[in-house]
Protein backbone atom coordinates (compact mmCIF):
# COMPACT_ATOMS: atom_id res chain seq x y z
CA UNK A 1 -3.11 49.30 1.10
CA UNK A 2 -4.70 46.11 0.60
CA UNK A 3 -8.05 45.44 -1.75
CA UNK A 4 -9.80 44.23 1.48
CA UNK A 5 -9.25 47.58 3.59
CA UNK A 6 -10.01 49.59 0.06
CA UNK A 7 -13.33 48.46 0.17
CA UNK A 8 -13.96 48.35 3.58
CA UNK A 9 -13.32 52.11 3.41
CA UNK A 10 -15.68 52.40 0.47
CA UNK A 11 -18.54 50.94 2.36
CA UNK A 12 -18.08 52.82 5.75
CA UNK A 13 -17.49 56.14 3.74
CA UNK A 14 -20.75 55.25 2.56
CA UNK A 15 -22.44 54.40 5.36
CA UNK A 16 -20.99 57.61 7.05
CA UNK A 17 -21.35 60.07 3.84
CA UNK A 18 -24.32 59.09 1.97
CA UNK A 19 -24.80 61.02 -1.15
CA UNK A 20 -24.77 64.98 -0.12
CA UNK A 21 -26.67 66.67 -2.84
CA UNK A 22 -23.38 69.42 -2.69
CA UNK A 23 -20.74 67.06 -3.82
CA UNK A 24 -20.56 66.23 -7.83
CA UNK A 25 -21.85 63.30 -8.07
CA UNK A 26 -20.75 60.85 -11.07
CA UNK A 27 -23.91 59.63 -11.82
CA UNK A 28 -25.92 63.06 -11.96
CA UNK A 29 -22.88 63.47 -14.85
CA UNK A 30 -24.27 60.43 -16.52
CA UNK A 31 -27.67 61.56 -16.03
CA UNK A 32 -27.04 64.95 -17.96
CA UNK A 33 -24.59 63.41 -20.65
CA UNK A 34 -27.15 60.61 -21.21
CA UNK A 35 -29.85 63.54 -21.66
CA UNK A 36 -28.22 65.68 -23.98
CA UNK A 37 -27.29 62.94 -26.18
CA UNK A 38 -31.02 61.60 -26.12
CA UNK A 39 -32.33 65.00 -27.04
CA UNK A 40 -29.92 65.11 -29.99
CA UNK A 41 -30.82 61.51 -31.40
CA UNK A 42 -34.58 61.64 -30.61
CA UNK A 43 -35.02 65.12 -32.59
CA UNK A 44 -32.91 63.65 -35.49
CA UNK A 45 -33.87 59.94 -35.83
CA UNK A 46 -37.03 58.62 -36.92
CA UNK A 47 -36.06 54.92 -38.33
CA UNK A 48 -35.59 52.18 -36.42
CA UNK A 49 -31.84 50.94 -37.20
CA UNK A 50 -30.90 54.87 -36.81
CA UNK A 51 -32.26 54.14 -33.41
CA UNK A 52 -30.41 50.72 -32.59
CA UNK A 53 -27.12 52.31 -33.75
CA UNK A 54 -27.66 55.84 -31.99
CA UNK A 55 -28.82 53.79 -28.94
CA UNK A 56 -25.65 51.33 -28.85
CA UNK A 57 -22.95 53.80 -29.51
CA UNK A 58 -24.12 55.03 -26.54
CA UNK A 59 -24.69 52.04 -24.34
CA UNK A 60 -21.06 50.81 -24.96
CA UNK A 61 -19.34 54.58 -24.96
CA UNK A 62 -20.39 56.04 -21.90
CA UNK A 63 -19.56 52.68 -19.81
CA UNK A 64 -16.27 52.85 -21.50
CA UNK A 65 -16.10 56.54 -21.34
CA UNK A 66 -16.18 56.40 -17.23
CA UNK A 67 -14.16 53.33 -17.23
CA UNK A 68 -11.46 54.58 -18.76
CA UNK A 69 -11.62 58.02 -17.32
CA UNK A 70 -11.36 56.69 -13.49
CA UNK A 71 -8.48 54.53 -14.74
CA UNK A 72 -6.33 57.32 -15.65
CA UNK A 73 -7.46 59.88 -12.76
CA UNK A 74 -6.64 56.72 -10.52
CA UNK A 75 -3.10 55.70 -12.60
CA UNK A 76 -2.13 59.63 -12.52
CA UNK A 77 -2.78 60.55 -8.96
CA UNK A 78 -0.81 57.40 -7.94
CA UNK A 79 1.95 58.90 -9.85
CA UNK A 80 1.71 61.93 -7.29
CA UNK A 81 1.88 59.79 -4.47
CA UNK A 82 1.15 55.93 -3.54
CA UNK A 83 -1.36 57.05 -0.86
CA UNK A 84 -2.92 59.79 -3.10
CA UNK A 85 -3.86 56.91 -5.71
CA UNK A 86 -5.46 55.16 -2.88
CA UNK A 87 -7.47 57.78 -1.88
CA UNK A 88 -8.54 58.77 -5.50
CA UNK A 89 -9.57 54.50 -5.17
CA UNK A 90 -11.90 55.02 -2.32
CA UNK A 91 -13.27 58.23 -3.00
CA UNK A 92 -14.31 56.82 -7.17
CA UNK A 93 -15.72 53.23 -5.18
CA UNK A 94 -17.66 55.54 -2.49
CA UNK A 95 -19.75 57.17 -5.81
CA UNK A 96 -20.68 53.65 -6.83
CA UNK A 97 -22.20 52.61 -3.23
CA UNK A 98 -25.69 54.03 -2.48
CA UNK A 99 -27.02 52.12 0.53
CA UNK A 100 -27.38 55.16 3.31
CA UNK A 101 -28.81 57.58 0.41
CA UNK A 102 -31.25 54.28 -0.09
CA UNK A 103 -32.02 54.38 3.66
CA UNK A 104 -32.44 58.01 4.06
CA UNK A 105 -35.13 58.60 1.31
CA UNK A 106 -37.16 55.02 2.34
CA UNK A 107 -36.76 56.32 5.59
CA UNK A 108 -38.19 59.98 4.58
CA UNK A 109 -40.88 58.41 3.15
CA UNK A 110 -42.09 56.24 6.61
CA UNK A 111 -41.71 59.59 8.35
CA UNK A 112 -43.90 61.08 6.37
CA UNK A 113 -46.14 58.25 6.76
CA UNK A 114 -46.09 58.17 10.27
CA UNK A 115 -46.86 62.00 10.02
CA UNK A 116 -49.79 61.11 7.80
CA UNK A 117 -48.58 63.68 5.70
CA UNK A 118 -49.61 61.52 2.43
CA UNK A 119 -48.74 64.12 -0.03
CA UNK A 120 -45.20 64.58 1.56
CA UNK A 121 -45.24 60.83 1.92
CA UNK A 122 -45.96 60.92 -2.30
CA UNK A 123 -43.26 63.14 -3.39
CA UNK A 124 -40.74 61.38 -1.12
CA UNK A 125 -41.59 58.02 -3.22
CA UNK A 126 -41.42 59.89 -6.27
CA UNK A 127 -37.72 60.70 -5.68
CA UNK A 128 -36.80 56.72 -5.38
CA UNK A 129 -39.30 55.29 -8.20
CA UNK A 130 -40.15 56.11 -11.76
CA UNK A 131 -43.92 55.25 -11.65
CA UNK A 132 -46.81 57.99 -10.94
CA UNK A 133 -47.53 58.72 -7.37
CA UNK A 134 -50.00 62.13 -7.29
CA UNK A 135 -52.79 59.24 -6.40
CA UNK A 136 -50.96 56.80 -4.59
CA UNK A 137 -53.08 55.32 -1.31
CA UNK A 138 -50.78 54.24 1.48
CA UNK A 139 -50.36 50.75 1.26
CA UNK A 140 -49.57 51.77 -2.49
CA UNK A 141 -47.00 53.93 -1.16
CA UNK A 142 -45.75 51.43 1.15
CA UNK A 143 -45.44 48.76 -1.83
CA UNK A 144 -43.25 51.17 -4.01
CA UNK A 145 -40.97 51.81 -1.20
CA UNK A 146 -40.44 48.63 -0.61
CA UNK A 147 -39.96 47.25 -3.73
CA UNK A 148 -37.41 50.25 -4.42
CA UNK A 149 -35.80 48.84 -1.72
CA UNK A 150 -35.42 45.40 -2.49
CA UNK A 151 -34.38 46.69 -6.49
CA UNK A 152 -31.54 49.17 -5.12
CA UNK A 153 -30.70 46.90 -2.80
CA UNK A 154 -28.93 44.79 -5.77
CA UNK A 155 -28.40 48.19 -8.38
CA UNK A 156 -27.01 50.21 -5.34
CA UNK A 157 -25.07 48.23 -3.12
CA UNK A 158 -24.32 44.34 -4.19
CA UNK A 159 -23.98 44.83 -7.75
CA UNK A 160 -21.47 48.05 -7.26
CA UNK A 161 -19.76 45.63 -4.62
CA UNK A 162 -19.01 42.68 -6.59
CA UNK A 163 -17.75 45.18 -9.96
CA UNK A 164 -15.49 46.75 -7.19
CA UNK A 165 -14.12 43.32 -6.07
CA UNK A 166 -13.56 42.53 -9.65
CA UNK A 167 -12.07 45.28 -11.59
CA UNK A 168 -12.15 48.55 -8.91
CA UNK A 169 -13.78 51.73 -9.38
CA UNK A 170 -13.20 51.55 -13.19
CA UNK A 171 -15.42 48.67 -13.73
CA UNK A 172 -18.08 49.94 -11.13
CA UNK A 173 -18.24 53.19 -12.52
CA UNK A 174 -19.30 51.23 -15.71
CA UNK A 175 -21.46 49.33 -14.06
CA UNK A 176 -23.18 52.64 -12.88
CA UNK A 177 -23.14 53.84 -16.57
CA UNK A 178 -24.89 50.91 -17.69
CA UNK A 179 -27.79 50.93 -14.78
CA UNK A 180 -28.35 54.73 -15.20
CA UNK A 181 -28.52 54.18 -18.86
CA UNK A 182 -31.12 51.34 -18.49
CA UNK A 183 -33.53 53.28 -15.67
CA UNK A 184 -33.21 57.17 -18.06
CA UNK A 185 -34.02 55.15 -21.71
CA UNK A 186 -34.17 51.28 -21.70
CA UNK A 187 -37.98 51.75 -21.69
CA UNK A 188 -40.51 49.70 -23.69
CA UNK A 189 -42.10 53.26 -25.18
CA UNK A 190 -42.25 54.32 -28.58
CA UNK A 191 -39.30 56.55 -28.48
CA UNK A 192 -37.49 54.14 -26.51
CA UNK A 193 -37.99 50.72 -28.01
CA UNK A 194 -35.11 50.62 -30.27
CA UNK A 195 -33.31 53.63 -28.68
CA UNK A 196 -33.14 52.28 -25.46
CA UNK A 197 -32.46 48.72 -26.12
CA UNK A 198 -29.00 48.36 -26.50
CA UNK A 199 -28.95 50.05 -22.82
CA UNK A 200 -31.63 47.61 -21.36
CA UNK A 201 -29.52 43.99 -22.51
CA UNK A 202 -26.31 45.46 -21.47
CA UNK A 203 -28.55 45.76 -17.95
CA UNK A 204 -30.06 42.76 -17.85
CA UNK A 205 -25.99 40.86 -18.58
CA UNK A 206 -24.92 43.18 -16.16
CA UNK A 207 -27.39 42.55 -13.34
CA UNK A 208 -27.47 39.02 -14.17
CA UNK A 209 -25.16 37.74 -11.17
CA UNK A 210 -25.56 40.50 -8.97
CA UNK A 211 -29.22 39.92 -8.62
CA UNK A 212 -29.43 36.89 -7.67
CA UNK A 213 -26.56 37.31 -5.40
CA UNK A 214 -29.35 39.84 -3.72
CA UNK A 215 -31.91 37.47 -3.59
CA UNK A 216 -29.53 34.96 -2.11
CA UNK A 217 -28.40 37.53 0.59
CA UNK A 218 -32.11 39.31 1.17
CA UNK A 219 -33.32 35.29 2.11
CA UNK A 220 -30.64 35.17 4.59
CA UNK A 221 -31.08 38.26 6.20
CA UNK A 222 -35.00 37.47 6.24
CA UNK A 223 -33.91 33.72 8.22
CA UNK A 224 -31.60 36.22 11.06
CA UNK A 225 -33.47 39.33 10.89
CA UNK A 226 -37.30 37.82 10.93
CA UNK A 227 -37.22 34.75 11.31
CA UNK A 228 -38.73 34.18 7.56
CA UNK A 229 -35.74 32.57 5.65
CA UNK A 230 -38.15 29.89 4.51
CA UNK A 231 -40.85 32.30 3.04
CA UNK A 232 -38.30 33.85 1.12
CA UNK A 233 -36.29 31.04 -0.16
CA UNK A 234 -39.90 29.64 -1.25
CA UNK A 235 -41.33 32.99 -2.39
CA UNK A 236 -37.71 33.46 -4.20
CA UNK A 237 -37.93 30.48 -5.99
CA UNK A 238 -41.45 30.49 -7.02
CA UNK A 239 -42.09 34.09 -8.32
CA UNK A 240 -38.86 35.40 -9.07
CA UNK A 241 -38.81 34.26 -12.70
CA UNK A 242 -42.63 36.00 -13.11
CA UNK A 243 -41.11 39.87 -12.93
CA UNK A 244 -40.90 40.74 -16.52
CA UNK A 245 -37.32 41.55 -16.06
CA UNK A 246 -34.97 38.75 -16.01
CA UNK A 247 -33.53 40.03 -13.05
CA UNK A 248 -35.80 42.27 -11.02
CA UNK A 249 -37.59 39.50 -9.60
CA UNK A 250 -35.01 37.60 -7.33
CA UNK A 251 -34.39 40.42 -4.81
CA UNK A 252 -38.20 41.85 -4.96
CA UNK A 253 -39.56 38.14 -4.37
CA UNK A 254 -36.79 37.32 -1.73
CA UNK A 255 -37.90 40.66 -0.18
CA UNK A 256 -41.97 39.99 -0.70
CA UNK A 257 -41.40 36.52 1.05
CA UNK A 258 -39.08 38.02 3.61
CA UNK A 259 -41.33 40.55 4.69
CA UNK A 260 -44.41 38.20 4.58
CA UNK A 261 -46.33 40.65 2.09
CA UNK A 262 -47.30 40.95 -1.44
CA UNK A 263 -45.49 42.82 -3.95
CA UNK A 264 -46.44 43.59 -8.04
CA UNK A 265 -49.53 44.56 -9.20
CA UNK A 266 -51.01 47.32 -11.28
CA UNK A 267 -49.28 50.74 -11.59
CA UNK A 268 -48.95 53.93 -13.38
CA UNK A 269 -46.31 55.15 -15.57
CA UNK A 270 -47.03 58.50 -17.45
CA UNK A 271 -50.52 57.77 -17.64
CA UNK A 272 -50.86 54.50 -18.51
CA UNK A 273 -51.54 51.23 -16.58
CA UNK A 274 -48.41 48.82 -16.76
CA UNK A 275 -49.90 44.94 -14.78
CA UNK A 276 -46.95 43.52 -13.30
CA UNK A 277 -47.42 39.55 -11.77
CA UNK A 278 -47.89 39.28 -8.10
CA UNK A 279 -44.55 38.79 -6.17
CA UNK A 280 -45.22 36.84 -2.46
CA UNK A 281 -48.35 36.20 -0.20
CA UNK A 282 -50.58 39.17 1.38
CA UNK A 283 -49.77 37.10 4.73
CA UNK A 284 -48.94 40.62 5.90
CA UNK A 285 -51.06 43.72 4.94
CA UNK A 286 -48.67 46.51 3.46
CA UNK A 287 -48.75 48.95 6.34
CA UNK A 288 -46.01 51.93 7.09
CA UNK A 289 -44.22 49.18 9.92
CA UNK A 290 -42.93 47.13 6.70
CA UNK A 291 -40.35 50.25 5.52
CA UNK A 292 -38.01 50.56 8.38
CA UNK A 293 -37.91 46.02 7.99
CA UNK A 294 -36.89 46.80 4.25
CA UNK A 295 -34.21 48.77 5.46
CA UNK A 296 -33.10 46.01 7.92
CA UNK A 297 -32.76 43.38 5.18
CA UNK A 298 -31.05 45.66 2.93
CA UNK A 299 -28.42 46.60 5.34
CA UNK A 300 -28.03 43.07 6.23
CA UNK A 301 -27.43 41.64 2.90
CA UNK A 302 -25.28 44.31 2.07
CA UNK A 303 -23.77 43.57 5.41
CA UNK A 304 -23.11 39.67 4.08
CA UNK A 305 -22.38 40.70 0.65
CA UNK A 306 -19.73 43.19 2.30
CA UNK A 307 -18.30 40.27 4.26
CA UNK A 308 -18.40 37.72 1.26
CA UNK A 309 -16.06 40.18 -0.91
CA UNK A 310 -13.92 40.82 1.97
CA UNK A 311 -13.49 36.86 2.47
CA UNK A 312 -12.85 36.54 -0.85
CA UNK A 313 -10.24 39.66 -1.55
CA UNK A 314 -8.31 38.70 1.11
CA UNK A 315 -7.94 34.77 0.71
């Protein structure tokens, strides 16, 4: 079976699966690894280079820990049988996509919306971003769906992609390592500062292409989709480098210029106010009708992203 069909099998499992909460999950692994390990070091670390070191033994280990584990399940079930290694293939590169689990919670949240069922709309946000929501107004839930969105539209789908093109489930599985160690600790808190820093620059190298692959691919779904490829290119362009992250910013502005709205601002995290710069023009007010248009540009740069790998594995 041929790398092409292997990952056009991971992308329509995905679109067909999404992520059942009753299968094991990879990630939710990482998630309760990456816990355990912070509970351990955070209880018996107080300096700052006991930090850095706790912090990057753990930002290189569990990436290699999941790269090399999906190697050998992948090596030994091909042993078995040809066709059983293949399927072990798709099955690891399906855990890495997450664009219909994306769709289904944004879309959750717009139905809830549409209900005007604002606290049901809140604690459907809540699942998809890390900031407060108990007070969130609607256009403030509208804004963190969206800009969930555009951000898992290049963690969730392109990046996972383009590590699957280059080095297979191994190397995406990594990938995932790396992203869910960077959203659980590579915070700028006190606990986190050194802790979580190793986690956050292995991110930020790791998102570096990827992203702006995402911003590329958002602006030219915005130019078929909405006819607003040149808002986006120019909102891409002009604000991307203001998000605080050095990658963030390309598919949120591509997404705030796409959309015609305005994206950033002012929000809570555990309390306390965290300013982010404004991404895009308030050309369009943030209303509920702006969700299911997220969605659209995320499946169509995934959609172009999907066809770019599958150009390129094949040739």
């Amino acid at each position: 079976m041929t790398l092409a069909l292997k990952v056009l099998a991971v992308s329509g499992l995905d679109l067909l699966a999404g992520d059942p909460r009753w299968i094991p999950h990879p990630v939710r692994f990482m998630g309760r690894m990456i816990a355990g390990y912070e509970r351990v070091v955070l209880q018996r670390t107080q300096g700052r280079i006991s930090r850095y070191v706790a912090g990057g033994i753990l930002a290189l280990g569990l990436p290699c820990l999941f790269y090399a584990g999906a190697a050998w399940l992948i090596e030994a079930v091909t042993q078995l049988h040809p066709w059983a290694g293949h399927a072990a293939w798709i099955v690891l590169g399906y855990t890495t996509l997450a664009a219909r689990d994306l769709a289904d919670h944004a879309s959750e949240v717009y139905r809830r919306l549409q209900d005007g069922t604002f606290e049901e709309a809140r604690r459907a946000v809540s699942q998809i971003v890390g900031r407060d929501t108990a007070s969130l107004s609607e256009q403030d839930i509208v804004k963190a769906t969206v800009e969930s969105v555009a951000e898992s539209t290049s963690d969730g789908v392109i990046a996972p992609l383009f590590y699957l093109a280059i080095g297979g489930p191994p190397l995406a599985l990594a990938y995932k390592a790396v992203n869910t160690l960077d959203s659980m600790i590579g915070h700028r808190t006190e606990d986190y500062q050194y802790f979580g820093w190793a986690a956050a620059r292995c991110d930020d190298v790791m998102n570096w292409v990827p992203a702006r692959l995402s911003g590329l691919y958002l602006v030219v779904a915005s130019a078929l989709c909405l006819k607003s490829g040149r808002t986006a290119a120019r909102v891409l362009l002009r604000d991307a480098r203001k998000h605080s992250s050095p990658n963030s910013g390309w598919p949120e502005a591509a997404m705030a210029g796409g959309l015609r709205v305005q994206l950033g601002g002012v929000n809570e995290y555990d309390g306390r106010s965290l300013e982010r710069p404004f991404l895009g023009d308030a050309i369009r007010i943030l209303k509920p009708q702006q969700i299911p248009r997220a969605i659209q540009l995320m499946y169509t740069a995934s959609g172009l992203m999907l066809l770019t790998v599958l150009g390129v594995v094949a040739w």
